[in-house]
C-alpha atoms as a PDB file:
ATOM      1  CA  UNK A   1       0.000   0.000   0.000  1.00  0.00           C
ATOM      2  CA  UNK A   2       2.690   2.164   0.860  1.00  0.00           C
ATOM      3  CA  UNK A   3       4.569   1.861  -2.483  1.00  0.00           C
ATOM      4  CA  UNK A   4       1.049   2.676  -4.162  1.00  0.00           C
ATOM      5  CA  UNK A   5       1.234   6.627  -2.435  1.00  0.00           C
ATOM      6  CA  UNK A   6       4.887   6.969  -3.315  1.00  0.00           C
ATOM      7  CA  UNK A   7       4.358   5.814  -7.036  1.00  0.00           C
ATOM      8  CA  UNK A   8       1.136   8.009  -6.828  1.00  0.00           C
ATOM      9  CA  UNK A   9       3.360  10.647  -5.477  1.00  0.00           C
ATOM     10  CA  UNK A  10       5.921  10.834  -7.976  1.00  0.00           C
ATOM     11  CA  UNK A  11       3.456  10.631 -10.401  1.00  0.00           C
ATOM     12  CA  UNK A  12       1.794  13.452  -9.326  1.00  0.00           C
ATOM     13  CA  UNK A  13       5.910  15.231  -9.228  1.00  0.00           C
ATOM     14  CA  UNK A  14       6.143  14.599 -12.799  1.00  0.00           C
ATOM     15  CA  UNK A  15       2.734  15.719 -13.512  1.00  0.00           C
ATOM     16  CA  UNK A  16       3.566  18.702 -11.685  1.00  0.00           C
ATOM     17  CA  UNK A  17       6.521  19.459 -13.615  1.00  0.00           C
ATOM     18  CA  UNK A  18       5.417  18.992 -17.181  1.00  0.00           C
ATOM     19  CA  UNK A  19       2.685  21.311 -15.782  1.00  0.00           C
ATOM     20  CA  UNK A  20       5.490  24.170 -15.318  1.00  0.00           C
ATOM     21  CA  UNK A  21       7.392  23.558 -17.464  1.00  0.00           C
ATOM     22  CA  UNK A  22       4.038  23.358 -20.105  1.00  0.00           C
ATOM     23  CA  UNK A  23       3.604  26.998 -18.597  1.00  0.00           C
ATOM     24  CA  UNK A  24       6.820  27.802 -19.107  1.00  0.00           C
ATOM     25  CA  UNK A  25       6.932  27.199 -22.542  1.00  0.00           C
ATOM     26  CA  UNK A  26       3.297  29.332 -23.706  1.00  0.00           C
ATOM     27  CA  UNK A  27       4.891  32.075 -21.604  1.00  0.00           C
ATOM     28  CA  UNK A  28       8.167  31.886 -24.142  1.00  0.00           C
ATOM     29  CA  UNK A  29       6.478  31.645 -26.767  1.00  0.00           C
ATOM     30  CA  UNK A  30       3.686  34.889 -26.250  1.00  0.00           C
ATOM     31  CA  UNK A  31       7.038  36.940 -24.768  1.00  0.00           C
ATOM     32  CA  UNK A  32       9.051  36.132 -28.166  1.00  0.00           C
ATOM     33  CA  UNK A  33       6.064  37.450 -29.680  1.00  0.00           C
ATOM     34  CA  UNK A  34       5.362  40.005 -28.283  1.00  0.00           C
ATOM     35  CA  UNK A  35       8.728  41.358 -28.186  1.00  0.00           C
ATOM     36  CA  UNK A  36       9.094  40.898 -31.607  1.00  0.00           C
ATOM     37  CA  UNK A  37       5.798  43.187 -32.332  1.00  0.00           C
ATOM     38  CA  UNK A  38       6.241  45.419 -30.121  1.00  0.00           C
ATOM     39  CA  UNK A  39       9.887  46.029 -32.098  1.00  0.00           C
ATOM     40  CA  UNK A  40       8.268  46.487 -35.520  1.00  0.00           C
ATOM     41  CA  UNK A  41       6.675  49.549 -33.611  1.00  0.00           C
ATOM     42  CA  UNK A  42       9.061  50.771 -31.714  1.00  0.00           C
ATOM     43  CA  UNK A  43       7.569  50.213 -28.257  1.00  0.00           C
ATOM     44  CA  UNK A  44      10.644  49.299 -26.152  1.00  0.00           C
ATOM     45  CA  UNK A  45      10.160  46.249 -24.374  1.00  0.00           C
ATOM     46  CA  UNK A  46      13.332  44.936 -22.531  1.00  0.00           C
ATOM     47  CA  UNK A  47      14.006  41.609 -20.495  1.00  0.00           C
ATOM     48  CA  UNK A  48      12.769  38.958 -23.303  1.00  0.00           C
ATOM     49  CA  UNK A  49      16.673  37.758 -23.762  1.00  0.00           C
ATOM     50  CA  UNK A  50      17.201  37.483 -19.433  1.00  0.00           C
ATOM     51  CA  UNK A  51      13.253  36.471 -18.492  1.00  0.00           C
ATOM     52  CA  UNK A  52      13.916  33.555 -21.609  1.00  0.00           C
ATOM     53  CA  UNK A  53      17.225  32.568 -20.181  1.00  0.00           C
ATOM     54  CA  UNK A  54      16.758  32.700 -17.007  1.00  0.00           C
ATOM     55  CA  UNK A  55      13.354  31.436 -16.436  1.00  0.00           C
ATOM     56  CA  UNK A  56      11.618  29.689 -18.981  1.00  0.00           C
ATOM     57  CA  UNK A  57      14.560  27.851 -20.252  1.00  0.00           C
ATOM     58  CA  UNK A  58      15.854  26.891 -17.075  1.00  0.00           C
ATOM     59  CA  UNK A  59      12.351  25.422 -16.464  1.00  0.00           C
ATOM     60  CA  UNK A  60      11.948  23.598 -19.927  1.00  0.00           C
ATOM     61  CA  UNK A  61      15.043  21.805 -19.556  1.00  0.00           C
ATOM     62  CA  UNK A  62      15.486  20.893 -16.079  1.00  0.00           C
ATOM     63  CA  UNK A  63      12.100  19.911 -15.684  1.00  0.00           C
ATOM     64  CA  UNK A  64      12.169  17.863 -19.149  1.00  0.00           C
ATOM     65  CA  UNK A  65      14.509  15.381 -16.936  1.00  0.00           C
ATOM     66  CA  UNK A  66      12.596  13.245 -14.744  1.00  0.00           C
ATOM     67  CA  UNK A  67      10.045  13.179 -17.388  1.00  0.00           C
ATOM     68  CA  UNK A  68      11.899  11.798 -19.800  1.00  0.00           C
ATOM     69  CA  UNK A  69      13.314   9.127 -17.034  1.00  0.00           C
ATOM     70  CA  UNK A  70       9.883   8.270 -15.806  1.00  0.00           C
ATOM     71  CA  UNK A  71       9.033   7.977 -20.169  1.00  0.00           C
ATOM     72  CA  UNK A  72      12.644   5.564 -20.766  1.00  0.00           C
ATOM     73  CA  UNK A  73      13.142   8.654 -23.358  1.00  0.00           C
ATOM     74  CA  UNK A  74      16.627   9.119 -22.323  1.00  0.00           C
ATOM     75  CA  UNK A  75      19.670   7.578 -24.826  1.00  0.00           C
ATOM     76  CA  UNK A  76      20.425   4.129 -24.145  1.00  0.00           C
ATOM     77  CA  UNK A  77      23.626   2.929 -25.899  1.00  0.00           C
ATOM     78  CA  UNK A  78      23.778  -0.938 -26.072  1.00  0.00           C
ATOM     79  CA  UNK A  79      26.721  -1.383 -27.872  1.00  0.00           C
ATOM     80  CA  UNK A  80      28.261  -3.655 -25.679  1.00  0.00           C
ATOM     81  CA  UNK A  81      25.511  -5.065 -23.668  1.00  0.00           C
ATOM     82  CA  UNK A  82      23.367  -6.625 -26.474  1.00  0.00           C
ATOM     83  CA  UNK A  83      25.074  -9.205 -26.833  1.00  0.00           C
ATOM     84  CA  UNK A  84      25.160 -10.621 -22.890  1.00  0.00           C
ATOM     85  CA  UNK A  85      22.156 -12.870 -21.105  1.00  0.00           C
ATOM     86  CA  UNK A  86      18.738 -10.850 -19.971  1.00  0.00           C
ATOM     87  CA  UNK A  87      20.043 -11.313 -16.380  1.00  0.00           C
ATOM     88  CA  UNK A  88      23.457  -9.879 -16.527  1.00  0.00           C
ATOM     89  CA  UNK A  89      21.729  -6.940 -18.717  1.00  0.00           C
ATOM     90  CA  UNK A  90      19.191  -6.153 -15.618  1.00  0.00           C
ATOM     91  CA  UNK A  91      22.316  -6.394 -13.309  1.00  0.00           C
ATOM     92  CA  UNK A  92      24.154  -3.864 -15.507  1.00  0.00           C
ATOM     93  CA  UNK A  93      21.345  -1.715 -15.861  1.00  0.00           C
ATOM     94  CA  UNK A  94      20.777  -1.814 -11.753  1.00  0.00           C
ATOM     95  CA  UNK A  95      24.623  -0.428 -11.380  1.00  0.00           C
ATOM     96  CA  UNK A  96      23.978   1.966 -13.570  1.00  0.00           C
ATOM     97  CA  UNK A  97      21.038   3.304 -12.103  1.00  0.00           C
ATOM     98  CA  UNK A  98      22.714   2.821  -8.543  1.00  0.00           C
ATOM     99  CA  UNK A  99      25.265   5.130  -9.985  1.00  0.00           C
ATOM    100  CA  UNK A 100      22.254   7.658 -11.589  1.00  0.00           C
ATOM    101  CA  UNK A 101      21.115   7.892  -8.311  1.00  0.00           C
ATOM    102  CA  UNK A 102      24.005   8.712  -6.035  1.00  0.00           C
ATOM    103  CA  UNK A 103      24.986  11.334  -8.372  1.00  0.00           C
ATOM    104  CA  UNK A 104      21.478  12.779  -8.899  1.00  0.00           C
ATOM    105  CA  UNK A 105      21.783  13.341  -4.708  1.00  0.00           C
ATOM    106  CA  UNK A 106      24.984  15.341  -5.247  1.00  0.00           C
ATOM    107  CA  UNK A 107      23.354  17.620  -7.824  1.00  0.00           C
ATOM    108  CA  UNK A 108      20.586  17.970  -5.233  1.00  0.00           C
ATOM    109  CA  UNK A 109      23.080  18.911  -2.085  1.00  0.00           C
ATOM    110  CA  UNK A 110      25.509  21.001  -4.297  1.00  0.00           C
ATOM    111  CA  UNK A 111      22.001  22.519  -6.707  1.00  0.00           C
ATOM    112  CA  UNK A 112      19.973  22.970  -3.055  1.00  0.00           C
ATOM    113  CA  UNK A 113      23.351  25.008  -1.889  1.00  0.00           C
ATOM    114  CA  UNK A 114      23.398  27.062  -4.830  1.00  0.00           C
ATOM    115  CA  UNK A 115      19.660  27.752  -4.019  1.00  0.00           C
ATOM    116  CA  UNK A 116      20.183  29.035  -0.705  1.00  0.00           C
ATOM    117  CA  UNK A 117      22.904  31.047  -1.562  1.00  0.00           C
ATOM    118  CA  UNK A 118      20.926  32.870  -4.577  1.00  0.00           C
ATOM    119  CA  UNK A 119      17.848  33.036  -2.416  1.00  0.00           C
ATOM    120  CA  UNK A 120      19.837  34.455   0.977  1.00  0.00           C
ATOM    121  CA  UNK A 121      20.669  37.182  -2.006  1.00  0.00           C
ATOM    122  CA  UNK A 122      17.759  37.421  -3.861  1.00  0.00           C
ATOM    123  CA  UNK A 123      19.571  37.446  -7.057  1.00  0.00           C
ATOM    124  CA  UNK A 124      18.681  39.563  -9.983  1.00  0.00           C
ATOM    125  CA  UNK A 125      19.944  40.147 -13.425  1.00  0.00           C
ATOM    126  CA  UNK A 126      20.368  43.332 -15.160  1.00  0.00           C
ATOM    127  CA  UNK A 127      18.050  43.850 -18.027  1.00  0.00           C
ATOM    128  CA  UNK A 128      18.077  47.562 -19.891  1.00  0.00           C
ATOM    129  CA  UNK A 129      17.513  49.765 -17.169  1.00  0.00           C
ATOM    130  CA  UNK A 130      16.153  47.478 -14.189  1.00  0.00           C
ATOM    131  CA  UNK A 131      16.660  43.885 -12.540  1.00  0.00           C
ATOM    132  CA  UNK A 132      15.010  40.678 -12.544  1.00  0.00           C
ATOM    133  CA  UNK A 133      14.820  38.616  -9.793  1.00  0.00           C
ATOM    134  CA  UNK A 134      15.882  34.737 -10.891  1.00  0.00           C
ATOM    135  CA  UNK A 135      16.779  33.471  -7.405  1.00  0.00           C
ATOM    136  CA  UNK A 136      13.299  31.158  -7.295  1.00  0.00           C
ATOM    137  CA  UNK A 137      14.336  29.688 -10.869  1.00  0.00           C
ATOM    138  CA  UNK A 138      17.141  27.950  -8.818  1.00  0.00           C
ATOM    139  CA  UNK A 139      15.137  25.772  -6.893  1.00  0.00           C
ATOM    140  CA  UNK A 140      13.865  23.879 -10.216  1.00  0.00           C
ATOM    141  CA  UNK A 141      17.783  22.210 -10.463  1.00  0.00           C
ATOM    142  CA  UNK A 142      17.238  20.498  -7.042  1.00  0.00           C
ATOM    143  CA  UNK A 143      13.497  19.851  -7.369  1.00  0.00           C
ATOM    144  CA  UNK A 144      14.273  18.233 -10.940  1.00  0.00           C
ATOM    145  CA  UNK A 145      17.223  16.151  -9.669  1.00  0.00           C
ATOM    146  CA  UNK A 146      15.145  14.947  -6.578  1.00  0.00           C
ATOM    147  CA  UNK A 147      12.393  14.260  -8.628  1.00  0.00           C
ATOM    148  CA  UNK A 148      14.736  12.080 -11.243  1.00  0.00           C
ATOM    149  CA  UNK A 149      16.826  10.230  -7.865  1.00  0.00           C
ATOM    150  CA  UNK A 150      12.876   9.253  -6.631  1.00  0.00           C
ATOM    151  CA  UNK A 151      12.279   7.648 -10.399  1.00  0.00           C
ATOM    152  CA  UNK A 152      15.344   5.607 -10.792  1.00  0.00           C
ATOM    153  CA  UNK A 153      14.938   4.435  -6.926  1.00  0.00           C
ATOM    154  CA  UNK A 154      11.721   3.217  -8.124  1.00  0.00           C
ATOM    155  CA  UNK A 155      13.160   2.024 -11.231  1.00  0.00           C
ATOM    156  CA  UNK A 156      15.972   0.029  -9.313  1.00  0.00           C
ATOM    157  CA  UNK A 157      13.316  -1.460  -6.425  1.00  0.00           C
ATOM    158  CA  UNK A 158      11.579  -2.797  -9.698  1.00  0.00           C
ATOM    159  CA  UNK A 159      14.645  -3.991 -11.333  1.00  0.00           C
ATOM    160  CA  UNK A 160      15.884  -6.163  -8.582  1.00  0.00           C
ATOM    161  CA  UNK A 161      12.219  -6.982  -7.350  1.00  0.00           C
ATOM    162  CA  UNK A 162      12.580  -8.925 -11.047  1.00  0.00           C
ATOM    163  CA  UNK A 163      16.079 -10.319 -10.712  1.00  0.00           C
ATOM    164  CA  UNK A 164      15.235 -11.748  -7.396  1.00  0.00           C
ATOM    165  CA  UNK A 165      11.980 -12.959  -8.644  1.00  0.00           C
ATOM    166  CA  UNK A 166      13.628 -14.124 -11.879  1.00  0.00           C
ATOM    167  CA  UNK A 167      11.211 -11.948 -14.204  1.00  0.00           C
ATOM    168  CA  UNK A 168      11.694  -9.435 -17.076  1.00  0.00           C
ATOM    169  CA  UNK A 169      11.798  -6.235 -15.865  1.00  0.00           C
ATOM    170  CA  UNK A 170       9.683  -3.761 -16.267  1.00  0.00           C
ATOM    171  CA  UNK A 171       9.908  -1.171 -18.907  1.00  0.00           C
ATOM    172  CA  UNK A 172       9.081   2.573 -19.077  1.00  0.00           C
ATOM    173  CA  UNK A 173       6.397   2.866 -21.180  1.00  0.00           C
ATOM    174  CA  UNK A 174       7.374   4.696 -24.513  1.00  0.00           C
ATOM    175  CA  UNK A 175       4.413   7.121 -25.485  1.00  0.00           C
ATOM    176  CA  UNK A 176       6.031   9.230 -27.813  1.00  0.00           C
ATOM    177  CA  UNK A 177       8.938  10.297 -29.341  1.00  0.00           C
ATOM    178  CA  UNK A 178       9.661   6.837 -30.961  1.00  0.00           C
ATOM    179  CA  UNK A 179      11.129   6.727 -34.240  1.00  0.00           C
END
């Protein structure tokens, strides 16, 4: 029951972040715009190059992550592992998520200390003739990479719930994006 809430959970995470970063990119897309119209008539209209960069990119890609883990959309190179047994391909594919997952909690201690130090600052950006705060866009690196550890801890708990059971694993279903 308990693994129900925390699947429900990060489920809800991911939903949460496609929401943002779905958000995210209308707001690009109507500032672009409008940027670019209010050019053609000379209406000055600064920010659009900071507000892009600093916010609404740093949401579309950081919070593209654990989607695409919780999807299996990220690269998987097999070069060298298509060849071995099922078995020894779920082991390999455990370490490596082992491995995914202690270094998704270092970008979440050394991201979450960035955070605080931005925040303690408030940190702005010049843009023309006035500032723009972008110390909350910092706390999308460690939300992302916490988000991402919590998938491939799931992931692994499945993958060696089926090596000990002696099963095929389960795979991320692939909605889009195939070729």
């Amino acid at each position: 029951m308990q693994r129900g809430r925390l699947r429900r959970a990060i489920d809800g995470l991911i939903t949460l972040d496609l929401v943002i970063a779905g958000v995210a990119l209308i707001a690009m897309l109507g500032h672009v715009v409008l940027d670019v119209i209010l050019r053609e008539v000379h209406v000055p209209f600064s920010g659009t190059l900071e507000i892009v960069s600093f916010w609404y990119m740093v949401a579309l890609v950081f919070l593209a992550i654990p989607v695409a883990q919780a999807h299996g959309h990220h690269i998987r190179v097999e070069l060298f592992t298509a060849a071995v047994p099922p078995r020894v391909q779920q082991g390999i594919d455990l370490l490596v998520l082992l491995g995914c997952i202690a270094l998704l909690i270092l970008f979440v201690w050394v991201s979450s200390e960035e955070a605080l130090r931005q925040t303690s600052r408030l940190a702005v950006v010049e843009a023309g003739t006035g500032t723009i705060p972008v110390w909350p866009t910092r706390w999308l690196v460690p939300l992302s990479m916490a988000t991402t550890a919590l998938i491939c801890l799931l992931q692994a708990f499945d993958l060696t719930r089926a090596l000990v059971r002696n099963e095929a694993p389960v795979r991320p279903h692939r909605e889009s994006l195939d070729v």
